[in-house]
Protein backbone atom coordinates (compact mmCIF):
# COMPACT_ATOMS: atom_id res chain seq x y z
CA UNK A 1 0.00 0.00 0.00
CA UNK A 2 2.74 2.46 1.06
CA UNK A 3 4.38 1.73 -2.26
CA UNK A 4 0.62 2.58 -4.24
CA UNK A 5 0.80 5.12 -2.61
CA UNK A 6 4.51 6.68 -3.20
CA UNK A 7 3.92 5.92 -6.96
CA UNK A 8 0.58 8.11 -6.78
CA UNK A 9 2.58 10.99 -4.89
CA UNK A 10 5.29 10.88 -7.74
CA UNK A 11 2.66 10.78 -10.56
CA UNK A 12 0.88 13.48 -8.92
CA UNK A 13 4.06 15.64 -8.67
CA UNK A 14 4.95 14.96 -12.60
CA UNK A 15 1.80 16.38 -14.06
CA UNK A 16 1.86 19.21 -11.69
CA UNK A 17 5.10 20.22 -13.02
CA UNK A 18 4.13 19.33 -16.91
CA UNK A 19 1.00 20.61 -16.90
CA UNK A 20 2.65 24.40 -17.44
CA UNK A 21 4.30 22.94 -19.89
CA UNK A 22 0.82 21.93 -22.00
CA UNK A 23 -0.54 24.91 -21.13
CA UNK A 24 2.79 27.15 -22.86
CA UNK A 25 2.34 24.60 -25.90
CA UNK A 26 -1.64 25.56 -26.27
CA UNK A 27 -1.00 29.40 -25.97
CA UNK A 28 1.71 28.87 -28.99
CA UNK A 29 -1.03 27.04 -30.87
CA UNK A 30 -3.24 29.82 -30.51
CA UNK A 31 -0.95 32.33 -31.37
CA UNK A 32 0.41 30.63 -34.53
CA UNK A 33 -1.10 33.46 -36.50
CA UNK A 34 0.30 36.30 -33.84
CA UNK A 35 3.63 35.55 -34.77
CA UNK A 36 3.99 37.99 -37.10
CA UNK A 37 2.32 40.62 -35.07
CA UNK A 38 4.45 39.84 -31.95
CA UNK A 39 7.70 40.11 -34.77
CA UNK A 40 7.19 43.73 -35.37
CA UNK A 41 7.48 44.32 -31.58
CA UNK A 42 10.55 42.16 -31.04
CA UNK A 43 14.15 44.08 -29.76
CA UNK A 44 17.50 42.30 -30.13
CA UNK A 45 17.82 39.84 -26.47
CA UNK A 46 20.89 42.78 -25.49
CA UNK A 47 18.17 45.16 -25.09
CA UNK A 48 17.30 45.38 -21.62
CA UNK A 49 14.15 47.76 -21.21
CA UNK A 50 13.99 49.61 -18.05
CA UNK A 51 10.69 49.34 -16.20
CA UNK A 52 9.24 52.78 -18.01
CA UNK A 53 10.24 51.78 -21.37
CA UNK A 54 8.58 48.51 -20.78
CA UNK A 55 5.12 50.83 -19.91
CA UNK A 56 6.28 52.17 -23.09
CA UNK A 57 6.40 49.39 -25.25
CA UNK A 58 3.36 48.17 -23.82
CA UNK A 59 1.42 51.30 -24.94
CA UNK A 60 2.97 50.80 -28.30
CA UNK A 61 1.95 47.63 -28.28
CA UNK A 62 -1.52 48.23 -27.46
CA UNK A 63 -2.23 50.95 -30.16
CA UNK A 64 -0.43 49.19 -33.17
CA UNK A 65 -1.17 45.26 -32.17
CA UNK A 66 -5.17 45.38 -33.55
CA UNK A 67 -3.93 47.28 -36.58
CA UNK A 68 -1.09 44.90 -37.16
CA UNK A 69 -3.39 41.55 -36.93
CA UNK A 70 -6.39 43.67 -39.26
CA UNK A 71 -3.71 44.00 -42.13
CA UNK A 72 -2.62 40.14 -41.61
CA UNK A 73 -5.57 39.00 -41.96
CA UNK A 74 -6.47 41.25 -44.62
CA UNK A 75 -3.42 39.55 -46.30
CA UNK A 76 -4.53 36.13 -45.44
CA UNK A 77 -7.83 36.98 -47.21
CA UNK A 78 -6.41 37.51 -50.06
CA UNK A 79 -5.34 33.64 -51.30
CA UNK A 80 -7.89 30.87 -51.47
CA UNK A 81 -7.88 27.22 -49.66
CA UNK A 82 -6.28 25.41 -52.54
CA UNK A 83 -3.58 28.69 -52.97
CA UNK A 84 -2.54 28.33 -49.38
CA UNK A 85 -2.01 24.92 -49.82
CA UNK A 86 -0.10 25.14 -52.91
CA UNK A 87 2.21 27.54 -51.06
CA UNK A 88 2.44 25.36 -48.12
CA UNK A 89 3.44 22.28 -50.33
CA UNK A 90 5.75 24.40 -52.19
CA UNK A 91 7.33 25.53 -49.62
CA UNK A 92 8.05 21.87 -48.08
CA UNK A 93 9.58 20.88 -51.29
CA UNK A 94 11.77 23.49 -51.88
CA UNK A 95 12.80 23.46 -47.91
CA UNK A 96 13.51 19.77 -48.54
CA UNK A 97 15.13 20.21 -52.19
CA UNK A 98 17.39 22.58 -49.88
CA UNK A 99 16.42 26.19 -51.84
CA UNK A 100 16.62 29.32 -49.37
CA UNK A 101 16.05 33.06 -49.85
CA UNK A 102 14.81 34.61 -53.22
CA UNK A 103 14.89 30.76 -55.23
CA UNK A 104 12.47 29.28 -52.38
CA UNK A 105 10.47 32.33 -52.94
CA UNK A 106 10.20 32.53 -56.27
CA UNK A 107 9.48 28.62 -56.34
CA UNK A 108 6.54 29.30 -53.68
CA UNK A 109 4.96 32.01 -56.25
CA UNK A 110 4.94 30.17 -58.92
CA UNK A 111 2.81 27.38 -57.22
CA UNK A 112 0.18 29.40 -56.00
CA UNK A 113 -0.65 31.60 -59.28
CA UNK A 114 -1.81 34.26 -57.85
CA UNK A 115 -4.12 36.17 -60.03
CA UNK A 116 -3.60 39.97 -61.47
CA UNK A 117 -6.14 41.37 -58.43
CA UNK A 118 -4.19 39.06 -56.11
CA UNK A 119 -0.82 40.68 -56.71
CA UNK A 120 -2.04 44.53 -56.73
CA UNK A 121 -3.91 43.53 -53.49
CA UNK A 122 -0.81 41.88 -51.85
CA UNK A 123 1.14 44.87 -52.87
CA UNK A 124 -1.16 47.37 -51.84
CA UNK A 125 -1.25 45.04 -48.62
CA UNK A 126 2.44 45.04 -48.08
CA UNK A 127 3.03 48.57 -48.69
CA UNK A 128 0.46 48.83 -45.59
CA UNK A 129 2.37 46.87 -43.56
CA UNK A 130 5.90 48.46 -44.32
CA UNK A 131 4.24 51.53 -43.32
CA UNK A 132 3.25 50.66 -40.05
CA UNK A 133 5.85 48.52 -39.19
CA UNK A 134 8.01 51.62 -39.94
CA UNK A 135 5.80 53.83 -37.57
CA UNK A 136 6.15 51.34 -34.74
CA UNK A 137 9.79 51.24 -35.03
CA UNK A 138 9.79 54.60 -34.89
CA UNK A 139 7.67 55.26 -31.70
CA UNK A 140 10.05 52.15 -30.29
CA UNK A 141 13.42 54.13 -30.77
CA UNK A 142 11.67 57.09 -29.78
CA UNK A 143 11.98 56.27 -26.27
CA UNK A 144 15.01 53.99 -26.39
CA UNK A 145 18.71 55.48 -25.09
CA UNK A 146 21.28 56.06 -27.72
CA UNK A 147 23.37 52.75 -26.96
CA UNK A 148 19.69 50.12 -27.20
CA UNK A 149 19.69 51.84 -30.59
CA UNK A 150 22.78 51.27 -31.66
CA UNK A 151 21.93 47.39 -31.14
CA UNK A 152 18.97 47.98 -33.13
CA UNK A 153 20.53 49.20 -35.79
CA UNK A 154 23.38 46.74 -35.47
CA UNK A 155 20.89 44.50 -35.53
CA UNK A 156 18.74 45.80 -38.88
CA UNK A 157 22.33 45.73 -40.66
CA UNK A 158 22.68 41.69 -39.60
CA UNK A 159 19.23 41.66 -41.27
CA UNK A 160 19.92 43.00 -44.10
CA UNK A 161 23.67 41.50 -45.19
């Protein structure tokens, strides 16, 4: 009985300390489509916020986050069921055939034919989004010190070589 009863105790103690776990792996599932919202809020891990620029962020946060997700899934509007599929297929094989950058890309577009309105609506989409991810970069540096945006901008230059 006393050994029933250890097991149970040690059972007991395992899902307590997995079930955060679950829980972390449930909010990711949710957020799948956040990801690119949470992106445009995202500072290089040297960054270290103080506890007013954190308010700050927040605030930022809160005015550009429903914008952000309305223009995603704008964009998301814009390809069909059998489109997204194509691109997610696409995108397998070329990740498997070992293509990166501009070739996995331009592999991608070409399997999901996107139509004449598609493209002038994803551009007129994307220019949208440049424009506010701009404007939230800019209200971020706004109240970051001179050295966190040197790190940002170290950063952007990493990005872009």
């Amino acid at each position: 009985m006393r050994k029933f009863v250890l097991k149970f105790a040690v059972l007991a103690l395992a899902v307590l300390i997995a079930s955060p776990v679950w829980a972390a792996k449930e909010d990711k599932k949710k957020e799948k489509g956040g990801k690119a919202v949470a992106k445009a809020f995202e500072l290089p891990s040297i960054i270290v916020l103080s506890a007013e620029q954190m308010t700050k962020l927040a605030e930022v946060k809160k005015e550009f986050e429903p914008k952000l997700e309305e223009l995603n899934k704008k964009q998301a509007g814009i390809l069909t069921d059998a489109q997204k599929t194509a691109r997610k297929d696409a995108a397998k094989a070329a990740k498997a055939a070992g293509k990166t950058g501009k070739e996995a890309q331009a592999e991608v577009a070409a399997a999901i034919k996107l139509t004449d309105d598609q493209k002038k609506q994803q551009e007129e989409v994307g220019k949208e989004l440049k424009e506010l991810n701009g404007k939230i970069r800019n209200q971020i540096s706004s109240f970051l010190t001179e050295e966190q945006k040197t790190h940002l901008v170290a950063k952007k230059k990493k990005k872009d070589a």
